[in-house]
C-alpha atoms as a PDB file:
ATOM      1  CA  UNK A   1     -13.881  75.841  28.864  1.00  0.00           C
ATOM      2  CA  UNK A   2     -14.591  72.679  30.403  1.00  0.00           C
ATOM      3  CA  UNK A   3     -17.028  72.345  27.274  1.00  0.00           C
ATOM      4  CA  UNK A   4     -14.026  72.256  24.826  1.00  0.00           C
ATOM      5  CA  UNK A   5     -12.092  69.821  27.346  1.00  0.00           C
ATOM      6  CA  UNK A   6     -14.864  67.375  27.152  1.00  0.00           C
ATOM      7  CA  UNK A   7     -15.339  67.694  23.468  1.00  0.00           C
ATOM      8  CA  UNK A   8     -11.590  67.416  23.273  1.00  0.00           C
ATOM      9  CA  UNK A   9     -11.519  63.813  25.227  1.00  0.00           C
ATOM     10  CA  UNK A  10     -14.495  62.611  23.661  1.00  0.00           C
ATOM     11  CA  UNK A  11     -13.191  62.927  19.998  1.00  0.00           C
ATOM     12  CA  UNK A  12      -9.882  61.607  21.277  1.00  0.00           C
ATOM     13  CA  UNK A  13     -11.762  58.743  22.959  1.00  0.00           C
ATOM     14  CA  UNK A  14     -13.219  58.160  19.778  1.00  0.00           C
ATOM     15  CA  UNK A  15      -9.820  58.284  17.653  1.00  0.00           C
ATOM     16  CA  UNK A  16      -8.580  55.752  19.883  1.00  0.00           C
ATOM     17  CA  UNK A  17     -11.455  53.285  20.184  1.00  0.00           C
ATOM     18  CA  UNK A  18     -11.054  53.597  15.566  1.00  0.00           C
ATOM     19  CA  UNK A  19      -7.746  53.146  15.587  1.00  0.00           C
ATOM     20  CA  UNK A  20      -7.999  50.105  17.888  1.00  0.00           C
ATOM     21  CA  UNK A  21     -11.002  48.717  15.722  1.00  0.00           C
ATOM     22  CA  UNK A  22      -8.499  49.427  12.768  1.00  0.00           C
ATOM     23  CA  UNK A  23      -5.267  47.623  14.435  1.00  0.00           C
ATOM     24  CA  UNK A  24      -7.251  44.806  15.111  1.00  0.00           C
ATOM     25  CA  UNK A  25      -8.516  44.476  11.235  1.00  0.00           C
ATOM     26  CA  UNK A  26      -4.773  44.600  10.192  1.00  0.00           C
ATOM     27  CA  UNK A  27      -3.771  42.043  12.608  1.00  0.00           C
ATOM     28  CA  UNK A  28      -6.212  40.022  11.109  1.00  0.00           C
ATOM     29  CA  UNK A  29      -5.411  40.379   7.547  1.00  0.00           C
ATOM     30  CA  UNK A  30      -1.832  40.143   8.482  1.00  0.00           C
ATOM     31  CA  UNK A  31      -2.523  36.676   9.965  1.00  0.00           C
ATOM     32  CA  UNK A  32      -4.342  35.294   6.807  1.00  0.00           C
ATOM     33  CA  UNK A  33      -1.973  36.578   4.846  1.00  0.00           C
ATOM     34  CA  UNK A  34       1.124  34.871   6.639  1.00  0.00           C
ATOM     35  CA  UNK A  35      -1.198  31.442   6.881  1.00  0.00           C
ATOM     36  CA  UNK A  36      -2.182  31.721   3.213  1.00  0.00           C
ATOM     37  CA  UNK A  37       1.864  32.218   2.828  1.00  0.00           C
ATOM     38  CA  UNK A  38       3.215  29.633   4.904  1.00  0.00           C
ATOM     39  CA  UNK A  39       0.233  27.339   2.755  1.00  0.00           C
ATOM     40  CA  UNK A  40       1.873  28.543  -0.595  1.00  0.00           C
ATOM     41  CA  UNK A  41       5.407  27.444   0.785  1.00  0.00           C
ATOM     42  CA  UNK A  42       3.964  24.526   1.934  1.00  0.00           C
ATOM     43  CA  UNK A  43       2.705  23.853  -1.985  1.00  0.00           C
ATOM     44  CA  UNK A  44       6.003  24.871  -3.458  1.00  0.00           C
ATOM     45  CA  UNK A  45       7.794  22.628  -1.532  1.00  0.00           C
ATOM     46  CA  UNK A  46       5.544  19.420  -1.869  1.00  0.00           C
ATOM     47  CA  UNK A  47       6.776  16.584  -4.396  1.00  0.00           C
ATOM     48  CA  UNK A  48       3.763  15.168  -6.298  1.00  0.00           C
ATOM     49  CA  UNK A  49       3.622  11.787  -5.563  1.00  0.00           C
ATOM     50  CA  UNK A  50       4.031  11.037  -9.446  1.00  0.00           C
ATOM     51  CA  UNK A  51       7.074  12.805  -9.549  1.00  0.00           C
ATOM     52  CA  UNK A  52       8.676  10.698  -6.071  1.00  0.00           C
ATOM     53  CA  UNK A  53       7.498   7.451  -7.629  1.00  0.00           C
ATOM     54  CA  UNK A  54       9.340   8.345 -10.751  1.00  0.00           C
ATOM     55  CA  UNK A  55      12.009   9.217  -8.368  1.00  0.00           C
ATOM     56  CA  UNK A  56      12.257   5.982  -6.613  1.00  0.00           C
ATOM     57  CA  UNK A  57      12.336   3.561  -9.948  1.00  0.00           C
ATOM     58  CA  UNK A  58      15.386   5.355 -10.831  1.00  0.00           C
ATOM     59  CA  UNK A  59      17.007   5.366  -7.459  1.00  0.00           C
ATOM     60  CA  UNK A  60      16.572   1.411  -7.948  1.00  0.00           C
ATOM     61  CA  UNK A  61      17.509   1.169 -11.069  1.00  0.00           C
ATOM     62  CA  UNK A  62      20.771   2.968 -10.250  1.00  0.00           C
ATOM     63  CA  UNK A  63      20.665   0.794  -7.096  1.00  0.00           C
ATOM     64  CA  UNK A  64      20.621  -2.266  -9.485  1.00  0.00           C
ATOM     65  CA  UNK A  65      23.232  -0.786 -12.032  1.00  0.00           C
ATOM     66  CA  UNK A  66      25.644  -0.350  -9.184  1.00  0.00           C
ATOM     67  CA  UNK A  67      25.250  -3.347  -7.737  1.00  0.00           C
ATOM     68  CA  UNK A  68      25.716  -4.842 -11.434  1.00  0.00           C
ATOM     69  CA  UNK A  69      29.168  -3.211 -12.050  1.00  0.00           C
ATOM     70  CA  UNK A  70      30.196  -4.208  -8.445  1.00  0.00           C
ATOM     71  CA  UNK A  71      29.576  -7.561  -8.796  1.00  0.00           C
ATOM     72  CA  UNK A  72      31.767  -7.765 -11.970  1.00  0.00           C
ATOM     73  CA  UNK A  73      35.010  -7.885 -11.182  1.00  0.00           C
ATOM     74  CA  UNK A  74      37.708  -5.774 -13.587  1.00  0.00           C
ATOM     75  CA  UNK A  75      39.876  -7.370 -15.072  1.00  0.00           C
ATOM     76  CA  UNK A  76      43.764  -6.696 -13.893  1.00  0.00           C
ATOM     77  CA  UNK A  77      46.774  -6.485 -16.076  1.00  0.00           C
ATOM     78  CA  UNK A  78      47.890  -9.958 -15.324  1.00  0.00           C
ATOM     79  CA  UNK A  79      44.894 -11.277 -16.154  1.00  0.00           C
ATOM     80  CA  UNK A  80      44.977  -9.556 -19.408  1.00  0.00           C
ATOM     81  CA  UNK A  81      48.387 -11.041 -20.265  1.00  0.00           C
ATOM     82  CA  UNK A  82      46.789 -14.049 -19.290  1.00  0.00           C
ATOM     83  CA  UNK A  83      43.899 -13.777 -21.721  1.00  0.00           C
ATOM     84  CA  UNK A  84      45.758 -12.716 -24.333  1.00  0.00           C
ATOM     85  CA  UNK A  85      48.201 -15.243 -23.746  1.00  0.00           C
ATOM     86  CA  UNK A  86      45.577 -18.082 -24.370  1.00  0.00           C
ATOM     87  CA  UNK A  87      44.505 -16.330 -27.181  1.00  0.00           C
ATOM     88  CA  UNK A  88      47.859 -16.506 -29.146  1.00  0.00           C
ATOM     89  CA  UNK A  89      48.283 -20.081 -28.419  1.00  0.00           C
ATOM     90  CA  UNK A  90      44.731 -21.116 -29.637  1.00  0.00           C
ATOM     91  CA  UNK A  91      46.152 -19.104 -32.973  1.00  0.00           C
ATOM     92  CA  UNK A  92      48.994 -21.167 -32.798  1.00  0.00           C
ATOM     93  CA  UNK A  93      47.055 -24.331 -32.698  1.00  0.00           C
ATOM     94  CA  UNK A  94      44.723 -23.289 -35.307  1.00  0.00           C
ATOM     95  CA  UNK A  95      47.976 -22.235 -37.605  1.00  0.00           C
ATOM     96  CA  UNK A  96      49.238 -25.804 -36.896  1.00  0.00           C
ATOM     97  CA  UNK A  97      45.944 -27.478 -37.445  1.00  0.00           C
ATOM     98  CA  UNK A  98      45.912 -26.177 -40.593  1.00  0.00           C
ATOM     99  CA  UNK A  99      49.578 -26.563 -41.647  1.00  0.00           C
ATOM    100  CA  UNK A 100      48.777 -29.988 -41.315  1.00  0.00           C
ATOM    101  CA  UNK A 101      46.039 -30.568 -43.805  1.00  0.00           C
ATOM    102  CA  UNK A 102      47.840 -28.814 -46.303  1.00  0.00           C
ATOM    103  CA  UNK A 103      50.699 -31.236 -45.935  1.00  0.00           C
END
């Protein structure tokens, strides 16, 4: 009997210490595969530095363009009148210039 109990604890001794050596394996394919993972998400999420230079010429170019239309000034309805105002008298004087060569 105390044959079969020994034979009993050393095969379960055995079972353990393989399924220890085996846990440990795992652990450490687990961990390569979450650092290989965390390397790939790293990857994805990196700009070439081609594609951010491209990026920044056409932030300043937008920068630029902005700064264009801000600096000119629209034109309000009173000016318009204005404008359009001068324009019908420098018709006028034209009409009148010409009116008198005829004559």
């Amino acid at each position: 009997m105390s044959f079969r109990i020994t034979r009993t604890a050393e095969d379960l001794a055995q079972t353990i210490t393989a399924l220890s050596q085996r846990l440990v394996k795992l652990e450490q394919r687990q961990e390569a595969l979450e650092l290989q993972m965390r390397q790939q998400q790293k990857d994805l999420n990196a700009v070439p530095n081609e594609e951010i230079s491209t990026l920044e010429g056409v932030e300043a170019l937008l920068r630029e363009t902005r700064e264009l239309l801000d600096s000119t000034a629209p034109i309000t309805e009173p000016e318009m009148a204005e404008d359009s105002s001068q324009h019908d008298s420098w018709g006028q004087e034209a009409e009148t210039e010409a009116s008198c060569d005829v004559a």
